[in-house]
C-alpha atoms as a PDB file:
ATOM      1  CA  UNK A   1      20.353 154.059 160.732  1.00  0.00           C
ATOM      2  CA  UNK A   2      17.127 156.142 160.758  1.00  0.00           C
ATOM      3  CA  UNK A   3      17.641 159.009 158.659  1.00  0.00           C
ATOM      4  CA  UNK A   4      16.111 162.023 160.378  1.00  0.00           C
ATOM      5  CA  UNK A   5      17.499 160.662 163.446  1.00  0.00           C
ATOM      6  CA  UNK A   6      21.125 161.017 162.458  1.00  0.00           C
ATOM      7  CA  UNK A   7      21.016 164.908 161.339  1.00  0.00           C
ATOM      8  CA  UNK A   8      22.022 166.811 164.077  1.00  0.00           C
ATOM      9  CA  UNK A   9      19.899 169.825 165.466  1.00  0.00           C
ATOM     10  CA  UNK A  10      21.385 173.454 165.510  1.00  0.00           C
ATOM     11  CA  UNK A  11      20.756 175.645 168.691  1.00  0.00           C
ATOM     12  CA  UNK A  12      20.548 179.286 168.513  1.00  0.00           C
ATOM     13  CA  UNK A  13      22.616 181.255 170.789  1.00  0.00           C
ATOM     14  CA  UNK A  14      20.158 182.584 172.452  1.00  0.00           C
ATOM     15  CA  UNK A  15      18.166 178.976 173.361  1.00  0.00           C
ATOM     16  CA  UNK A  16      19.566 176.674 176.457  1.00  0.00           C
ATOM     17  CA  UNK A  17      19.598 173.041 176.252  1.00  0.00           C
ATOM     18  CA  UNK A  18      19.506 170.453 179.366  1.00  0.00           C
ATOM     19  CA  UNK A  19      19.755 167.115 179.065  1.00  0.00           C
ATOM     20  CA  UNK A  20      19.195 165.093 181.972  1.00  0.00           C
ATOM     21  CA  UNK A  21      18.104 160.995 182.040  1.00  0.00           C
ATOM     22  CA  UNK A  22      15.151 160.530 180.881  1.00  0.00           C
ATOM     23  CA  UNK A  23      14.082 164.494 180.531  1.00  0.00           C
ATOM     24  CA  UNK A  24      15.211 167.276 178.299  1.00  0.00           C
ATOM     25  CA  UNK A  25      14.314 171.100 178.741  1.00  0.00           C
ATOM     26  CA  UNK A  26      14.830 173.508 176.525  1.00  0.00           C
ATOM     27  CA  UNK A  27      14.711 177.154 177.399  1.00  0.00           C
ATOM     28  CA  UNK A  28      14.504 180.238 174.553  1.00  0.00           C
ATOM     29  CA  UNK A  29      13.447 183.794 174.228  1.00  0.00           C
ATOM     30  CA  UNK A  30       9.546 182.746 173.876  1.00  0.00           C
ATOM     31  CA  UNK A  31       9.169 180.466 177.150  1.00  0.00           C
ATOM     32  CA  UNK A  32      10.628 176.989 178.420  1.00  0.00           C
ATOM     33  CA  UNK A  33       9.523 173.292 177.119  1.00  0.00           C
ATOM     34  CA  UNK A  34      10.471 170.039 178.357  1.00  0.00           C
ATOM     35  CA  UNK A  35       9.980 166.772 177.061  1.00  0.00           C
ATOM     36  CA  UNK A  36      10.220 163.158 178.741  1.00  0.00           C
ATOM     37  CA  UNK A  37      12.729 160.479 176.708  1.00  0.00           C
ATOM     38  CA  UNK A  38      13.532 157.172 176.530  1.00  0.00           C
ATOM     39  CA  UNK A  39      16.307 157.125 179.390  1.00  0.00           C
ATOM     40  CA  UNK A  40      18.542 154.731 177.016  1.00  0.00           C
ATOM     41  CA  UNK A  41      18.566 157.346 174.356  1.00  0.00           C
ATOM     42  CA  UNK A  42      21.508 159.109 174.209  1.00  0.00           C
ATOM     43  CA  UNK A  43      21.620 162.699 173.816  1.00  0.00           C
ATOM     44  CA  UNK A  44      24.850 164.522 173.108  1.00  0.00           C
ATOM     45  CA  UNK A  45      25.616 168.440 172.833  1.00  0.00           C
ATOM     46  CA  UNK A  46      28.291 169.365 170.957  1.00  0.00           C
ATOM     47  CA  UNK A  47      28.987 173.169 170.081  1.00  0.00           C
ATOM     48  CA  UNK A  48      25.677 173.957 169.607  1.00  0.00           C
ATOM     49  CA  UNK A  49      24.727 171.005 168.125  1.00  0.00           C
ATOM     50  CA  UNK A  50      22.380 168.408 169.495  1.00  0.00           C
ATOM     51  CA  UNK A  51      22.951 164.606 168.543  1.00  0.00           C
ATOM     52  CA  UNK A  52      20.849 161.768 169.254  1.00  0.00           C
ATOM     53  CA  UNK A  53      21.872 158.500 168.739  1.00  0.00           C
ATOM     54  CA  UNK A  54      20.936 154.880 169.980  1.00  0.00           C
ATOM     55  CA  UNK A  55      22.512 152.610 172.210  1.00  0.00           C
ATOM     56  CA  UNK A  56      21.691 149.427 169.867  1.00  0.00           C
ATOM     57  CA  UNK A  57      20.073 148.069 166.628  1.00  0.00           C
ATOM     58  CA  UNK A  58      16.855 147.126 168.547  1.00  0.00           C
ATOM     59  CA  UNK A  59      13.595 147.209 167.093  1.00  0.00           C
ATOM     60  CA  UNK A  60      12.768 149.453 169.756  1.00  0.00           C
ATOM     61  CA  UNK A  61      15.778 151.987 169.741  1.00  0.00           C
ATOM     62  CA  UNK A  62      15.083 152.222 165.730  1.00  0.00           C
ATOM     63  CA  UNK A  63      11.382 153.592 166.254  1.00  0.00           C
ATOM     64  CA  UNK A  64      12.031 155.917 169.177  1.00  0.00           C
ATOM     65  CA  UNK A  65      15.842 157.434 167.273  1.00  0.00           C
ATOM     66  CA  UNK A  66      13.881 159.600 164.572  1.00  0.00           C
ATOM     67  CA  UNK A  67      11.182 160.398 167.001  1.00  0.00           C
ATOM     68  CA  UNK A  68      13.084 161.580 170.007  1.00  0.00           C
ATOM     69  CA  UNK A  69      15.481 163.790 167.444  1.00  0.00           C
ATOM     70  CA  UNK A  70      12.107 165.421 165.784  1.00  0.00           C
ATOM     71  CA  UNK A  71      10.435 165.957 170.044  1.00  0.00           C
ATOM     72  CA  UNK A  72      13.786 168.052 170.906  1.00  0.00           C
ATOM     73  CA  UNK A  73      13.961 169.748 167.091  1.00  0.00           C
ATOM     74  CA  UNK A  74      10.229 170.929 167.676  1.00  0.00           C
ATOM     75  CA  UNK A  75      11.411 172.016 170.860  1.00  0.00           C
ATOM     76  CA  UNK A  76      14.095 174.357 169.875  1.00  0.00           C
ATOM     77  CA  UNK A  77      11.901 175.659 166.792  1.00  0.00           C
ATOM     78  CA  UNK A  78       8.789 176.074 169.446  1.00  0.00           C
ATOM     79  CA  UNK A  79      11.127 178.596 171.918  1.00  0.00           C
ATOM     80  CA  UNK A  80      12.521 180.440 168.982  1.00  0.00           C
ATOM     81  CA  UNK A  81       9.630 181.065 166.200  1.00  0.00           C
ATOM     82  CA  UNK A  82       6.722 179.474 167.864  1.00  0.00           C
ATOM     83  CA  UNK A  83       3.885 177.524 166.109  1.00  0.00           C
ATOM     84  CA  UNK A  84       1.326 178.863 164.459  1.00  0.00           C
ATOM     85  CA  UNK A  85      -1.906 176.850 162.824  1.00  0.00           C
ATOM     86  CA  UNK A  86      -4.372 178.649 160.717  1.00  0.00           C
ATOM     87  CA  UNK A  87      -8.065 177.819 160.420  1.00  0.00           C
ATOM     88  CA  UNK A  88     -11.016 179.144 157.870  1.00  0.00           C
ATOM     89  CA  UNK A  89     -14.777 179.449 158.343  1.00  0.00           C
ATOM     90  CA  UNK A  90     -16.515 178.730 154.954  1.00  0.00           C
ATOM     91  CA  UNK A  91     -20.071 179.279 154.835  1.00  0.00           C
ATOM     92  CA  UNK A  92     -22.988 181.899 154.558  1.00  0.00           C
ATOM     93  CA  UNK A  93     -23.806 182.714 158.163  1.00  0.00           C
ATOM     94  CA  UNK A  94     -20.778 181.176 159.780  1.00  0.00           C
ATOM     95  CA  UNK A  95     -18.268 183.288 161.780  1.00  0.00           C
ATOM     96  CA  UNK A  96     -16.328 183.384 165.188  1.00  0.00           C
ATOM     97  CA  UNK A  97     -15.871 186.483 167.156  1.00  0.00           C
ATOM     98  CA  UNK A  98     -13.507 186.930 170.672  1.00  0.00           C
ATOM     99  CA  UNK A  99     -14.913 186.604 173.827  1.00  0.00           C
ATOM    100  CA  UNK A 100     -13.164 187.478 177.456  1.00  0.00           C
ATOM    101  CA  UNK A 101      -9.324 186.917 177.937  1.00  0.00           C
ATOM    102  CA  UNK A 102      -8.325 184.264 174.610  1.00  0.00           C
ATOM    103  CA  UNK A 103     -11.464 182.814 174.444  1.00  0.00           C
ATOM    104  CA  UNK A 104     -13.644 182.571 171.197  1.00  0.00           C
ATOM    105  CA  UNK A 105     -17.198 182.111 170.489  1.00  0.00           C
ATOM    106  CA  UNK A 106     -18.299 180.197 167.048  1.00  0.00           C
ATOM    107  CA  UNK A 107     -21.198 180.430 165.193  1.00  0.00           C
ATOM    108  CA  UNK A 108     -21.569 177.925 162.885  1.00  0.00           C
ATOM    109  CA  UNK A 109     -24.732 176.611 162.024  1.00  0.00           C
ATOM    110  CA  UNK A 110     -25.854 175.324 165.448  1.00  0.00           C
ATOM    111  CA  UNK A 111     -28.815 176.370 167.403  1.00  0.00           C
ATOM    112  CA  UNK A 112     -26.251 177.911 170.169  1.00  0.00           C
ATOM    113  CA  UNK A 113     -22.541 179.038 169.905  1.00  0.00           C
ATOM    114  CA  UNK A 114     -19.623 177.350 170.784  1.00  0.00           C
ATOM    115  CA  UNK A 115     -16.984 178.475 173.083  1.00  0.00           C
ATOM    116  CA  UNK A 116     -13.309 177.376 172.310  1.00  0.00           C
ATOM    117  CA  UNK A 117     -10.843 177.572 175.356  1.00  0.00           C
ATOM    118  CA  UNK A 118      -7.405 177.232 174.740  1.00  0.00           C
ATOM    119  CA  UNK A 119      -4.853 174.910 176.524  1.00  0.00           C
ATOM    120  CA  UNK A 120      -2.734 176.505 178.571  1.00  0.00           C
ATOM    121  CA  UNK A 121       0.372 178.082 176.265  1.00  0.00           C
ATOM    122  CA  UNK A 122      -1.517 178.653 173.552  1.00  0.00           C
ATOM    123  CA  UNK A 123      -2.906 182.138 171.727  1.00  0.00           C
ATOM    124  CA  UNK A 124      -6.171 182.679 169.973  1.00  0.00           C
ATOM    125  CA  UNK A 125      -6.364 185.381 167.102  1.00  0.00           C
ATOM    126  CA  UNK A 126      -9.009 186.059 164.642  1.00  0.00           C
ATOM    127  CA  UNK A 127      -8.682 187.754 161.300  1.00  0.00           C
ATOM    128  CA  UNK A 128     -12.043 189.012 160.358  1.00  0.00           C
ATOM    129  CA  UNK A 129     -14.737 186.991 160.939  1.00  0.00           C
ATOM    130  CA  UNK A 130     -13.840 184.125 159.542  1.00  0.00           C
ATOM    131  CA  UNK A 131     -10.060 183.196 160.162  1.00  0.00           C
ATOM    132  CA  UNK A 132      -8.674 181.794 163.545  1.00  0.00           C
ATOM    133  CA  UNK A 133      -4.983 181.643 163.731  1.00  0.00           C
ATOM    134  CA  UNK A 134      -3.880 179.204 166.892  1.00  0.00           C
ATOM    135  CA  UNK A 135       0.025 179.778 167.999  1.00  0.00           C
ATOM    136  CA  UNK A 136       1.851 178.796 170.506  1.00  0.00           C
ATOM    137  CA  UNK A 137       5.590 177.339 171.519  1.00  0.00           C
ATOM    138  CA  UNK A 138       3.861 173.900 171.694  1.00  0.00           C
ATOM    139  CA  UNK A 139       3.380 172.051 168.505  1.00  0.00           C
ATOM    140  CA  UNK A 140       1.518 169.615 170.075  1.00  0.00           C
ATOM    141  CA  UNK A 141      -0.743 171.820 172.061  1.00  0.00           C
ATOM    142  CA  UNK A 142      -1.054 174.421 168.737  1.00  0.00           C
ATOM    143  CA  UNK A 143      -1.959 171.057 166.649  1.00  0.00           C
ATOM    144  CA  UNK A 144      -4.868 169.865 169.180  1.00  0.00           C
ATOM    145  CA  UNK A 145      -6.190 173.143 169.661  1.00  0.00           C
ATOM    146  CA  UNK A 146      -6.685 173.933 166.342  1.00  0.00           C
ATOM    147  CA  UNK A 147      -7.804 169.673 165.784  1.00  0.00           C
ATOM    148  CA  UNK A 148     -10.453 171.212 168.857  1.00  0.00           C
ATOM    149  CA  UNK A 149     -12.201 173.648 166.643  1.00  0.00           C
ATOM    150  CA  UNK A 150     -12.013 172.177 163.477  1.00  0.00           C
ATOM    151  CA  UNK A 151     -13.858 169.021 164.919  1.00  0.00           C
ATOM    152  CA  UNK A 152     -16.839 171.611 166.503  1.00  0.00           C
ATOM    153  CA  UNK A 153     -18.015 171.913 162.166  1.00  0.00           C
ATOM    154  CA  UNK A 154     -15.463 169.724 159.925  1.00  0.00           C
ATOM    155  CA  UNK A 155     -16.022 170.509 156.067  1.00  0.00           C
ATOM    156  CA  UNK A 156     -19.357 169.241 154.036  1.00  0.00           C
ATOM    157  CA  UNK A 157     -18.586 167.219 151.598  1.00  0.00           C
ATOM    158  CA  UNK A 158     -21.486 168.231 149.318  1.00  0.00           C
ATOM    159  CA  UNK A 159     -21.632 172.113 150.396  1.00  0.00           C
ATOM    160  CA  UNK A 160     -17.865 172.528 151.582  1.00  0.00           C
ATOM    161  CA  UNK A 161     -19.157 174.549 154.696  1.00  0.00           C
ATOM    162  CA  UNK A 162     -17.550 174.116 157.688  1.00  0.00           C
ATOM    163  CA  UNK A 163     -14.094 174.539 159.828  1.00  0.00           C
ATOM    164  CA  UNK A 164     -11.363 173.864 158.037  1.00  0.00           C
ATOM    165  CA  UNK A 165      -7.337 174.292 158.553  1.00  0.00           C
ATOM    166  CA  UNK A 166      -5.778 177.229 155.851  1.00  0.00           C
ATOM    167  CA  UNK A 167      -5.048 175.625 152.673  1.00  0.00           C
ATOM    168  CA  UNK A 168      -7.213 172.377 153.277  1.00  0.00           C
ATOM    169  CA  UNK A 169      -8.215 170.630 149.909  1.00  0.00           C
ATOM    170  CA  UNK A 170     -12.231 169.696 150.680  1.00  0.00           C
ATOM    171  CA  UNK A 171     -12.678 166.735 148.297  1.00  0.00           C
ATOM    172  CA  UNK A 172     -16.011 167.636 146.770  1.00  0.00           C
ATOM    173  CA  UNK A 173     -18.957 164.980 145.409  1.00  0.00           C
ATOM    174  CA  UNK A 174     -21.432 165.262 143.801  1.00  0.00           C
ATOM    175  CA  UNK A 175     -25.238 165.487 145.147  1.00  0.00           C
ATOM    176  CA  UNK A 176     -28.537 163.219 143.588  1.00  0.00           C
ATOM    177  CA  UNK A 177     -28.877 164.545 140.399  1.00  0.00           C
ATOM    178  CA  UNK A 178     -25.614 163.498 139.489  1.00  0.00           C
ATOM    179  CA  UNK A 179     -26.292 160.111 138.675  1.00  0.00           C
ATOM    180  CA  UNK A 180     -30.068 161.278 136.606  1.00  0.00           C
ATOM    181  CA  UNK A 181     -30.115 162.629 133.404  1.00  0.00           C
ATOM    182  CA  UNK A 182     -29.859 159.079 131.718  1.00  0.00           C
END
């Protein structure tokens, strides 16, 4: 039995759960979210507890038993806390500012600036100059979003300028005159 599938998911008080065939909403302080499901899943609330479980040992049931459980946890964590992605701007020169209602504007080494518009659902901050925070209740909306801007100026591998997400490792090489000197 898949591991993560089998743990059961704690709802807040304050966060309602519908299950219906095939759909599942969830509705919390921060907004509403639903997500379509295998209909042959079977979902289960039990005093505020969710359990998902499979009808068989299929190939099939196996892969979608750990996924479906982590869809309605990121759910109930979305419509509580929220999401919340964090991107840096590394390099001389390179910066975003806001522009209009959640939009930003990035300079970043182009010849023109580049204007990031949000999905619908999800927030754009900056911190300075130089720090976009993406959050939102959808963690799959916060993810692309923030995938969005990072793929405008990904990370140099030689200069390590570029977009890239808070606490991103940029695996460094070395240039030419590495491999002279012999």
């Amino acid at each position: 039995m898949s591991r993560i599938g089998r743990q059961p998911i704690n709802v807040p008080t304050a966060v309602k759960v519908t299950v219906e065939p095939g759909l599942v909403t969830v509705n919390g302080p921060k907004g509403t979210l639903t997500q379509d499901v295998d209909r042959e899943m079977l979902i289960n609330i039990e005093d505020d507890k969710i359990v998902v479980s499979r009808p068989s040992d299929e190939k099939k049931f196996k892969a979608l038993h750990g996924l479906t459980r982590t869809l309605i946890s990121n759910m109930v964590t979305g419509v509580t806390d929220g999401f919340q992605r964090s991107l840096d701007i590394v390099g001389v020169g390179y910066r975003a500012q806001e522009s209009g209602d959640n939009k930003i504007t990035l300079a970043v080494g182009f010849s023109h600036t580049v204007e990031i518009i949000p999905l619908d659902g999800v927030d754009l901050n900056l911190e300075g100059n130089n720090r976009i925070h993406v959050s939102g209740i959808d963690k799959q909306r916060v993810g692309q979003v923030a995938a969005q801007i990072r793929k405008v100026r990904p990370p140099n591998v030689y200069t390590g300028k570029g977009i890239r997400f808070l606490g991103e490792q940029v695996r460094r090489k070395a240039g030419k005159s590495a491999g002279r000197g012999r």
